[in-house]
PDB file of N, CA and C in Angstrom:
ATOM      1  N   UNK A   1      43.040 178.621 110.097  1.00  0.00           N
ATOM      2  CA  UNK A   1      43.919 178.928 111.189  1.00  0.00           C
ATOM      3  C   UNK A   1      43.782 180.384 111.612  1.00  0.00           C
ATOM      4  N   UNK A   2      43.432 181.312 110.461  1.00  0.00           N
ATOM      5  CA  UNK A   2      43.544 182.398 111.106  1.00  0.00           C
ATOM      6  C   UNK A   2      42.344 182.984 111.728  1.00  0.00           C
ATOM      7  N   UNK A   3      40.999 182.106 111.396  1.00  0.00           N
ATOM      8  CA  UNK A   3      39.824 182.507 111.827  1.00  0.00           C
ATOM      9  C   UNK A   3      39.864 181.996 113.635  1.00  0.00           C
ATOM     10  N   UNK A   4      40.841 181.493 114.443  1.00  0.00           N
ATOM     11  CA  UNK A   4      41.218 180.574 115.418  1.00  0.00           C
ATOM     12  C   UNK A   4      41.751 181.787 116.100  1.00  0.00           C
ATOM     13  N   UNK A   5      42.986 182.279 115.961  1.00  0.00           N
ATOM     14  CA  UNK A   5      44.014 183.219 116.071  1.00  0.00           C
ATOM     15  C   UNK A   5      43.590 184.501 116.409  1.00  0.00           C
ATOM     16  N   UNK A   6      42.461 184.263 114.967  1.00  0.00           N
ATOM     17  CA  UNK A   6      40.934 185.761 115.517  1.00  0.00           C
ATOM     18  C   UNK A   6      40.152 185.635 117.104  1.00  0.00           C
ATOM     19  N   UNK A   7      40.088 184.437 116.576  1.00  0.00           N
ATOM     20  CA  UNK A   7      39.014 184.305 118.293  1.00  0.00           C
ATOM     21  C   UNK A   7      39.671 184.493 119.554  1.00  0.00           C
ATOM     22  N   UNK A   8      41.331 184.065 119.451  1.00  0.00           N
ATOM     23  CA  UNK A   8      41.596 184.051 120.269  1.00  0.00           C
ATOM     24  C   UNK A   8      42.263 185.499 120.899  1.00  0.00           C
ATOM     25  N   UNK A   9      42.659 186.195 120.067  1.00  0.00           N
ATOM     26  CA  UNK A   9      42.872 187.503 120.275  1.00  0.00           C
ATOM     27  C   UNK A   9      41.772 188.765 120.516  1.00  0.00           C
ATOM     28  N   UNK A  10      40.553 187.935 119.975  1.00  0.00           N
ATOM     29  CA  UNK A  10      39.631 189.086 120.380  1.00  0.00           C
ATOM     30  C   UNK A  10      39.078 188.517 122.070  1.00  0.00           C
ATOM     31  N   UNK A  11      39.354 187.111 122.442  1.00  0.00           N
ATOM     32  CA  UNK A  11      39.146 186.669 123.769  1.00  0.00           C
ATOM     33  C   UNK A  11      40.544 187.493 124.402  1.00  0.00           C
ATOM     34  N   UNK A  12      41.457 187.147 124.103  1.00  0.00           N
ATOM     35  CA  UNK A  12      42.357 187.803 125.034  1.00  0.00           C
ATOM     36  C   UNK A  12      42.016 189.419 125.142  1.00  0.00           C
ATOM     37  N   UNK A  13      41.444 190.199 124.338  1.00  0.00           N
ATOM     38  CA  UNK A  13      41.038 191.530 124.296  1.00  0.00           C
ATOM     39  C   UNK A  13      39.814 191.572 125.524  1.00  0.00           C
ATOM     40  N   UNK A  14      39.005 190.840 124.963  1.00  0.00           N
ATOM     41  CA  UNK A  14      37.844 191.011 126.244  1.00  0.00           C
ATOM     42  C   UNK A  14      38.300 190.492 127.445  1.00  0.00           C
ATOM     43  N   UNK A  15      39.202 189.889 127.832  1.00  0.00           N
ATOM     44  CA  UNK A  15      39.382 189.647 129.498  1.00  0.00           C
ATOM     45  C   UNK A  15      40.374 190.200 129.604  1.00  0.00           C
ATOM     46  N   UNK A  16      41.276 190.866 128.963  1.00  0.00           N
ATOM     47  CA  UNK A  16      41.882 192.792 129.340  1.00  0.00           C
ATOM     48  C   UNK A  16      41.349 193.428 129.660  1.00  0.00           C
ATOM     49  N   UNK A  17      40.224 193.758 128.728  1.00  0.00           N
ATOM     50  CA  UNK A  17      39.093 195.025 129.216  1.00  0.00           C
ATOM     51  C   UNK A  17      38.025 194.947 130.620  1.00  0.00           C
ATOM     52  N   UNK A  18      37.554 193.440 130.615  1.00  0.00           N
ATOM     53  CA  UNK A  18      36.797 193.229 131.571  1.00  0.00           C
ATOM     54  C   UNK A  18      37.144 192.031 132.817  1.00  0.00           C
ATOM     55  N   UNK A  19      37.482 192.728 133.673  1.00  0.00           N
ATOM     56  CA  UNK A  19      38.076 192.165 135.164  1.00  0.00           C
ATOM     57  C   UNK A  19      36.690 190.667 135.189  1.00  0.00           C
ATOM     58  N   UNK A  20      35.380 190.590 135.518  1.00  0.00           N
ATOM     59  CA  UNK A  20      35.039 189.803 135.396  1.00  0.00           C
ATOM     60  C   UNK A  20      35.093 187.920 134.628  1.00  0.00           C
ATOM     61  N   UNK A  21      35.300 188.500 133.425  1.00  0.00           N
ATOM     62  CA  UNK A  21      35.836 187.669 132.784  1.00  0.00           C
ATOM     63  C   UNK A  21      36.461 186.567 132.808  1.00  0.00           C
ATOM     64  N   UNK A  22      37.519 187.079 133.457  1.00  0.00           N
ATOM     65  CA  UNK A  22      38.695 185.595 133.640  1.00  0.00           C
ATOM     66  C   UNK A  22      39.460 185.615 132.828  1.00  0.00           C
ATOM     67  N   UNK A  23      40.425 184.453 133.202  1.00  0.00           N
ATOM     68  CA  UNK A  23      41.378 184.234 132.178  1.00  0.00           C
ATOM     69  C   UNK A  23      41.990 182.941 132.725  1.00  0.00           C
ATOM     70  N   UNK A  24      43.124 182.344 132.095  1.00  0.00           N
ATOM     71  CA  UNK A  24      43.226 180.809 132.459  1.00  0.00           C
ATOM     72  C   UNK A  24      43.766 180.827 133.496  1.00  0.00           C
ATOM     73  N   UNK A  25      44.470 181.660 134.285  1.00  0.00           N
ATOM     74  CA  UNK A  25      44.999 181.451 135.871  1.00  0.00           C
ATOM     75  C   UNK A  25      44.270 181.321 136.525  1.00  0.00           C
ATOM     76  N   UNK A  26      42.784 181.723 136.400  1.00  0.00           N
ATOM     77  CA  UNK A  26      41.833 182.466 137.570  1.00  0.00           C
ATOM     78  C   UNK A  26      41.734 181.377 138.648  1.00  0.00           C
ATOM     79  N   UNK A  27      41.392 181.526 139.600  1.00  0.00           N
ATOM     80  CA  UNK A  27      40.950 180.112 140.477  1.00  0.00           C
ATOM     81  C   UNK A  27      39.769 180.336 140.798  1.00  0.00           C
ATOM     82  N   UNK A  28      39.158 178.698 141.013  1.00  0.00           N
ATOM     83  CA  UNK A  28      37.971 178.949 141.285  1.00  0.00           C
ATOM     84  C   UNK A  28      37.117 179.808 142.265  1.00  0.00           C
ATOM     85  N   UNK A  29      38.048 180.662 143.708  1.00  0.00           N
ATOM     86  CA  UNK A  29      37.347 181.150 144.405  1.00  0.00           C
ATOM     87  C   UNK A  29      37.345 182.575 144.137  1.00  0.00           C
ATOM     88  N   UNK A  30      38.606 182.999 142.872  1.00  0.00           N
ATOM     89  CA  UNK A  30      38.568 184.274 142.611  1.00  0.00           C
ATOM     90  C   UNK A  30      37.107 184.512 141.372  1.00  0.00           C
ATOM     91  N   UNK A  31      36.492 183.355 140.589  1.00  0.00           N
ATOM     92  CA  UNK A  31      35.469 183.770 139.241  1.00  0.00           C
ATOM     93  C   UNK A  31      34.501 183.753 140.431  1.00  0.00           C
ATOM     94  N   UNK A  32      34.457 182.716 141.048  1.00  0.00           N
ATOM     95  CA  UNK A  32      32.942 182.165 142.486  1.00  0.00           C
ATOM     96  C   UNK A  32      32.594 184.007 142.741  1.00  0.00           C
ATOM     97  N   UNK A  33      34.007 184.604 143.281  1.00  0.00           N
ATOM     98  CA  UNK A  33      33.891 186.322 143.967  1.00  0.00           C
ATOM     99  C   UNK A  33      33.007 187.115 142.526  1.00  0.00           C
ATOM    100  N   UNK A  34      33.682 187.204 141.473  1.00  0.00           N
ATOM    101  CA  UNK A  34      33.438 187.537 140.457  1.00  0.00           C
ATOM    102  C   UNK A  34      31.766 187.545 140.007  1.00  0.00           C
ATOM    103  N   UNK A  35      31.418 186.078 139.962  1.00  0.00           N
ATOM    104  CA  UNK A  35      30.036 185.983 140.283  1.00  0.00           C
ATOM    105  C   UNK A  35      28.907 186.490 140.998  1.00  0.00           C
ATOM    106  N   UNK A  36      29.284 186.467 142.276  1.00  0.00           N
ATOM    107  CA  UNK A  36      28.749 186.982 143.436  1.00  0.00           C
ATOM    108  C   UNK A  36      28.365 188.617 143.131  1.00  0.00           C
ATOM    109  N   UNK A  37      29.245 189.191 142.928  1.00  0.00           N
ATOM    110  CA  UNK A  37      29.586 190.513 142.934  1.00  0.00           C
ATOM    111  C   UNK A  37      28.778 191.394 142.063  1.00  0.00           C
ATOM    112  N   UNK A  38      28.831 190.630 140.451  1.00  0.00           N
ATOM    113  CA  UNK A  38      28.031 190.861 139.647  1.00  0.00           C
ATOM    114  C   UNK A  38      26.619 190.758 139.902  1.00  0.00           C
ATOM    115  N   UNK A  39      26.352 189.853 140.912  1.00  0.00           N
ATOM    116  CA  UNK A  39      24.877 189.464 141.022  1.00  0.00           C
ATOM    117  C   UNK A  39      23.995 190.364 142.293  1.00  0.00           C
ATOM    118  N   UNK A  40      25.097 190.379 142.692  1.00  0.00           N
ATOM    119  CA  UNK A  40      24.770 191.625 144.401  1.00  0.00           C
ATOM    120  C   UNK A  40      24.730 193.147 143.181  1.00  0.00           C
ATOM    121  N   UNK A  41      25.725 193.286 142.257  1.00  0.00           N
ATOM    122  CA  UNK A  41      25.519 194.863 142.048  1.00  0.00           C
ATOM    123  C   UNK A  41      24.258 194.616 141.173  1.00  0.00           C
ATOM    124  N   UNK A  42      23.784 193.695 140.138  1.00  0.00           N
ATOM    125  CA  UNK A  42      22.406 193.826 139.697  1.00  0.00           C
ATOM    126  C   UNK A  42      21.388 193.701 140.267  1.00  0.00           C
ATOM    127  N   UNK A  43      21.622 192.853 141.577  1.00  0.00           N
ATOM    128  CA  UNK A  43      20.355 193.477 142.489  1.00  0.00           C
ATOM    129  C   UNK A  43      20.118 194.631 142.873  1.00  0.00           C
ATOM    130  N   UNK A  44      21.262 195.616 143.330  1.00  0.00           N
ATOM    131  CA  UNK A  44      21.024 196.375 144.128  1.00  0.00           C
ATOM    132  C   UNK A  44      20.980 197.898 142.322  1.00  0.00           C
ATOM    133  N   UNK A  45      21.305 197.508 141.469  1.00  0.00           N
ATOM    134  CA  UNK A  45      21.124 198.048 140.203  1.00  0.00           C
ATOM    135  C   UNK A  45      19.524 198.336 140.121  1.00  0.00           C
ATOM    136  N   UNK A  46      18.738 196.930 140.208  1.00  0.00           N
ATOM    137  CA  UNK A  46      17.532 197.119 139.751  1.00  0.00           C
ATOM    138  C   UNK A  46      16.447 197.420 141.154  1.00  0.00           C
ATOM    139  N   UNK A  47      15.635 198.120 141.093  1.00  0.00           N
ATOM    140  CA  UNK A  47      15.134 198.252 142.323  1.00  0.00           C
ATOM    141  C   UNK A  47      13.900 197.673 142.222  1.00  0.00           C
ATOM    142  N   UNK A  48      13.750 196.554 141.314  1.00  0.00           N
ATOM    143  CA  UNK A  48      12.115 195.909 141.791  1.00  0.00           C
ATOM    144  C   UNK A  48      13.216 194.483 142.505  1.00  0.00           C
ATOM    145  N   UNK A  49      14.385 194.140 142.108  1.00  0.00           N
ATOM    146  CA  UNK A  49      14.583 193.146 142.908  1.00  0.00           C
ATOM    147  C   UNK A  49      14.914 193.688 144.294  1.00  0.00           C
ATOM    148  N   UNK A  50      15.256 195.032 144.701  1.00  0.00           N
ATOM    149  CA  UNK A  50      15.560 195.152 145.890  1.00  0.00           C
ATOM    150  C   UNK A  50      14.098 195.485 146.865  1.00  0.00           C
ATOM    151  N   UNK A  51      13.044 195.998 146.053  1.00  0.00           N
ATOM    152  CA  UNK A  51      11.961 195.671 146.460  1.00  0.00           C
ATOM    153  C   UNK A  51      11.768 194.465 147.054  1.00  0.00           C
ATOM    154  N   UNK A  52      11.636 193.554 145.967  1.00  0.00           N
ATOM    155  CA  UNK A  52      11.314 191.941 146.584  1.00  0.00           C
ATOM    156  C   UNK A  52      12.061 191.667 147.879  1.00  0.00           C
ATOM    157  N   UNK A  53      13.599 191.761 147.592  1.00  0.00           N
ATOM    158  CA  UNK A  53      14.003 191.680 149.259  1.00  0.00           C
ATOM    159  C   UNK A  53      13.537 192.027 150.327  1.00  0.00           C
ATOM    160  N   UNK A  54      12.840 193.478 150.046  1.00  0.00           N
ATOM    161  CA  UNK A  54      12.786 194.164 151.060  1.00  0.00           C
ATOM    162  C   UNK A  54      11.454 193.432 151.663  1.00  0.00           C
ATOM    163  N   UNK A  55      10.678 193.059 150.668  1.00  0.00           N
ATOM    164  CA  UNK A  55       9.322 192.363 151.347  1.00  0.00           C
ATOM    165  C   UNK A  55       9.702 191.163 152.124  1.00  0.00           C
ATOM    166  N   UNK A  56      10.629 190.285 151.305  1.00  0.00           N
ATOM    167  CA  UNK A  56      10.483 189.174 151.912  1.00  0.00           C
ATOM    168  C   UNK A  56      11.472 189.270 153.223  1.00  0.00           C
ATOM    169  N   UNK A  57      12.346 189.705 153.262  1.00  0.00           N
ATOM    170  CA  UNK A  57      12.807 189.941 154.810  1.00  0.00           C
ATOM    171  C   UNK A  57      12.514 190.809 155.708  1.00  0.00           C
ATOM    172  N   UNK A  58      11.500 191.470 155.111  1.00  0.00           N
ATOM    173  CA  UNK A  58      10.460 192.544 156.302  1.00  0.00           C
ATOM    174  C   UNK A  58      11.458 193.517 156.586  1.00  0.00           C
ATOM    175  N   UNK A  59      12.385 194.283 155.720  1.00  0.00           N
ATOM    176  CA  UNK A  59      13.387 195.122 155.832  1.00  0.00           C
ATOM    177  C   UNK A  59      12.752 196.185 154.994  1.00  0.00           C
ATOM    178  N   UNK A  60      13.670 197.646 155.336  1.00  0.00           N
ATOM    179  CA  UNK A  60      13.160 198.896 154.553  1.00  0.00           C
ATOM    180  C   UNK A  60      14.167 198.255 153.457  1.00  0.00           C
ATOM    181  N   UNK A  61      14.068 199.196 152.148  1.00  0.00           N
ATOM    182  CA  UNK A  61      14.772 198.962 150.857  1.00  0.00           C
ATOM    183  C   UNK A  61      16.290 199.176 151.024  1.00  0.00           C
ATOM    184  N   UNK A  62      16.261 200.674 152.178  1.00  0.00           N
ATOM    185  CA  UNK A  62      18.216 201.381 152.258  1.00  0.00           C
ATOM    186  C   UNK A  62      18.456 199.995 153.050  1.00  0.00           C
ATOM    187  N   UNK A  63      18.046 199.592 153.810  1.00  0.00           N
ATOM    188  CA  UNK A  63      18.488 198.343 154.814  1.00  0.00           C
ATOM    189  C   UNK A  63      19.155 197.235 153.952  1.00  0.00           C
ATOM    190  N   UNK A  64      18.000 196.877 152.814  1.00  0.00           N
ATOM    191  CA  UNK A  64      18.524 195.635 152.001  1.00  0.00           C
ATOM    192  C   UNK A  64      19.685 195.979 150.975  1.00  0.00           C
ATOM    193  N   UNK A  65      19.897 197.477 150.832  1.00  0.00           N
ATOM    194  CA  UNK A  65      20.800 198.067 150.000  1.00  0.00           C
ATOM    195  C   UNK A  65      22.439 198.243 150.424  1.00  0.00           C
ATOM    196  N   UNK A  66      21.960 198.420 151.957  1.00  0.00           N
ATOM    197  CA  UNK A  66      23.010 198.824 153.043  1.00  0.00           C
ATOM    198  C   UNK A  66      23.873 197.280 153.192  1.00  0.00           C
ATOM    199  N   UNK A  67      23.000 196.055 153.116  1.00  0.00           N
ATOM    200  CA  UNK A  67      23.443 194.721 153.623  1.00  0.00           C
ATOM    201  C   UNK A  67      23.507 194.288 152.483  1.00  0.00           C
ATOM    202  N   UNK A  68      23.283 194.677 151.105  1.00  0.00           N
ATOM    203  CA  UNK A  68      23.445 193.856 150.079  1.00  0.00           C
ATOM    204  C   UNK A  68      25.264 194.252 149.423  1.00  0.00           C
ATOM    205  N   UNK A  69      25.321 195.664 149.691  1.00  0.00           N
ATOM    206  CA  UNK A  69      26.668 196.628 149.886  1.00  0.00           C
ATOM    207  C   UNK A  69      27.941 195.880 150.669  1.00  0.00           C
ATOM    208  N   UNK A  70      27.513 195.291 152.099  1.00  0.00           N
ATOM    209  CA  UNK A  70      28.201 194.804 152.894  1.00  0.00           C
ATOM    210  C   UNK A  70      28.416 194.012 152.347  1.00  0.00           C
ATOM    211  N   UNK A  71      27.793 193.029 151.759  1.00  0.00           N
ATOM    212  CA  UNK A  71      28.212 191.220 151.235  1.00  0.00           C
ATOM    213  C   UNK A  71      28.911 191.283 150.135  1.00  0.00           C
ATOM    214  N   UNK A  72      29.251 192.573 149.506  1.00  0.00           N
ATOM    215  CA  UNK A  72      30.014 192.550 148.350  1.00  0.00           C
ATOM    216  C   UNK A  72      31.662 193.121 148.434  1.00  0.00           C
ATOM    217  N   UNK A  73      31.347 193.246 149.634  1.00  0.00           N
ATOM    218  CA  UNK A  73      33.476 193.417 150.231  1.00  0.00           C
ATOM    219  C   UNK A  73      33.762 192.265 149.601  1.00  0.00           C
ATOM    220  N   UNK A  74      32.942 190.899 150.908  1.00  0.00           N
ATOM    221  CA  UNK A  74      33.575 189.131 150.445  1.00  0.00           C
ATOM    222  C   UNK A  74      32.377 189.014 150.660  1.00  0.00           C
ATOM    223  N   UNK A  75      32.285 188.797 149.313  1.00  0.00           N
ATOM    224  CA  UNK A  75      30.593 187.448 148.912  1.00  0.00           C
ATOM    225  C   UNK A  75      30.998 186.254 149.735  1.00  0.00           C
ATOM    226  N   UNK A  76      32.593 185.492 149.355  1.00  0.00           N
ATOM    227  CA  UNK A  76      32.583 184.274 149.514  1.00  0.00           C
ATOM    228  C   UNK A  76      33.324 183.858 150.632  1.00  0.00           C
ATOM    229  N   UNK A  77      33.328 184.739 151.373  1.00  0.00           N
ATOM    230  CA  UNK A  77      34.640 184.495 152.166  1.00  0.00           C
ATOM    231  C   UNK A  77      35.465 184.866 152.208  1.00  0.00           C
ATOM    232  N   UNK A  78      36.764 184.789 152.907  1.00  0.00           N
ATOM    233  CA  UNK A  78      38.272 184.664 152.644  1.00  0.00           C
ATOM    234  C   UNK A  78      38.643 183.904 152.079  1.00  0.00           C
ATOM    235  N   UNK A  79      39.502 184.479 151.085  1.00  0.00           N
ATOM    236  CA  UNK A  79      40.450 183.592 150.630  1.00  0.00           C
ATOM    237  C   UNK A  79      41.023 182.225 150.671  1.00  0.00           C
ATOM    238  N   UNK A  80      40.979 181.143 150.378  1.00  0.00           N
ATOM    239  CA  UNK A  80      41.614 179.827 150.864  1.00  0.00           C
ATOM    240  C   UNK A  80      42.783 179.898 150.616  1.00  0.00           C
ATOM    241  N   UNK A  81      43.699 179.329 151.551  1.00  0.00           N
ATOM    242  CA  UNK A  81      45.359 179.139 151.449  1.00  0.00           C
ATOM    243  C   UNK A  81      45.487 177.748 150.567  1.00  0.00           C
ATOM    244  N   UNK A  82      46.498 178.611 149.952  1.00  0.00           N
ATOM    245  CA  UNK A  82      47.039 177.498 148.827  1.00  0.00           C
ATOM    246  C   UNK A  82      48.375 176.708 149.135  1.00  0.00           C
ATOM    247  N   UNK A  83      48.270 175.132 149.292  1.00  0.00           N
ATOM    248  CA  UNK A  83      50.044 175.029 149.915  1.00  0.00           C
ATOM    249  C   UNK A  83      50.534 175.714 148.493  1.00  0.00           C
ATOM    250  N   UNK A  84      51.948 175.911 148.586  1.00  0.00           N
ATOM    251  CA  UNK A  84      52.864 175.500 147.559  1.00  0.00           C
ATOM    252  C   UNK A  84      53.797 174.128 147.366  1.00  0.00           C
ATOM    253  N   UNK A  85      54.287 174.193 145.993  1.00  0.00           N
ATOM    254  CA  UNK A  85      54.549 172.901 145.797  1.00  0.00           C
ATOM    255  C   UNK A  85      55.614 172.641 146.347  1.00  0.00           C
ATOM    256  N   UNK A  86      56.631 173.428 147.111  1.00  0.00           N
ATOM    257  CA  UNK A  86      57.999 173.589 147.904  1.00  0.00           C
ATOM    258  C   UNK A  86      57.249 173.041 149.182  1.00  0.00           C
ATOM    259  N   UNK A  87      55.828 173.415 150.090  1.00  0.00           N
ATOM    260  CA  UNK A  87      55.570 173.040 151.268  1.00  0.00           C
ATOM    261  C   UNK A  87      55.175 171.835 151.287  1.00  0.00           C
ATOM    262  N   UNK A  88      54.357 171.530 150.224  1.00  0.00           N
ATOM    263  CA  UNK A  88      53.978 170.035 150.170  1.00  0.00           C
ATOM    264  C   UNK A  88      55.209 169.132 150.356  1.00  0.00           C
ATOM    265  N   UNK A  89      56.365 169.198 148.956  1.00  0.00           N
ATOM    266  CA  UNK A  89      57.457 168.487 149.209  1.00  0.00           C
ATOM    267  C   UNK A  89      57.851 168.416 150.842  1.00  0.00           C
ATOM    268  N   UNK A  90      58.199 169.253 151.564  1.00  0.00           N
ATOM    269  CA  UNK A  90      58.698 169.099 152.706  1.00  0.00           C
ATOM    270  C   UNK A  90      58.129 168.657 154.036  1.00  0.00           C
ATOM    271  N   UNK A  91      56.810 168.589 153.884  1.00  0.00           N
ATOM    272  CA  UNK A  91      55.810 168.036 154.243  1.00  0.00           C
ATOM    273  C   UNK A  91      56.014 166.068 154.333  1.00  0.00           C
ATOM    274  N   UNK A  92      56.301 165.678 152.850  1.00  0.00           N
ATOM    275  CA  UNK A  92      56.676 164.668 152.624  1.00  0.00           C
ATOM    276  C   UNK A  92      57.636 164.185 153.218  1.00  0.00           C
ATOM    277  N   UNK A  93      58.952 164.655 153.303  1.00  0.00           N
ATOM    278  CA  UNK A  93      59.683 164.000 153.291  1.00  0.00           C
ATOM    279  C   UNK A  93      59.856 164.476 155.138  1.00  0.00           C
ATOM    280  N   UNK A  94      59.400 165.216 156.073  1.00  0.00           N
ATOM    281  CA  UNK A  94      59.186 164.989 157.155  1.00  0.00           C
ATOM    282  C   UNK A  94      58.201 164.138 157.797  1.00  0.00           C
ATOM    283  N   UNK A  95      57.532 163.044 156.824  1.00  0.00           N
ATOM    284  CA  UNK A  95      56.754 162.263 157.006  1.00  0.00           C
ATOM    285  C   UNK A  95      57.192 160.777 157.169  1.00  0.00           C
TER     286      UNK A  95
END
């Protein structure tokens, strides 16, 4: 039991420390952002992948750096609206 208790406190430690991570509230479009984000800053981290961009879209490197920058405000979009469970009900019963 206590080797359980371990895991789970050193998990709750690492998704304190690291925003990526998660934790059981997260929703799926907030880890999806999470993802994204991580993957735009290791591109633009390593510069043989921002190379490759730059070839294959016939762009200078600051260009693919400049637009890889931009997509990481919202990788995924906006936000999706969530009903609540008060709007749904009323929803219903005006039905």
């Amino acid at each position: 039991m206590s080797e359980r208790e371990s895991l789970n406190s050193q998990l709750e430690h690492l998704q304190m420390r690291y925003v990526g991570t998660g934790h059981a509230d997260i929703s799926k479009h907030e880890w999806l952002t999470n993802q994204h984000r991580d993957s735009l800053s290791s591109f633009i981290g390593h510069s043989s992948f921002l190379s490759l961009f730059s070839i294959a879209e016939n762009e200078s490197v600051g260009r693919v750096r400049y637009n890889t920058l931009t997509k990481m405000i919202s990788p995924c979009g906006p936000t999706p609206k969530i009903k609540d469970t008060m709007d749904m009900e009323k929803e219903e019963k005006n039905i």
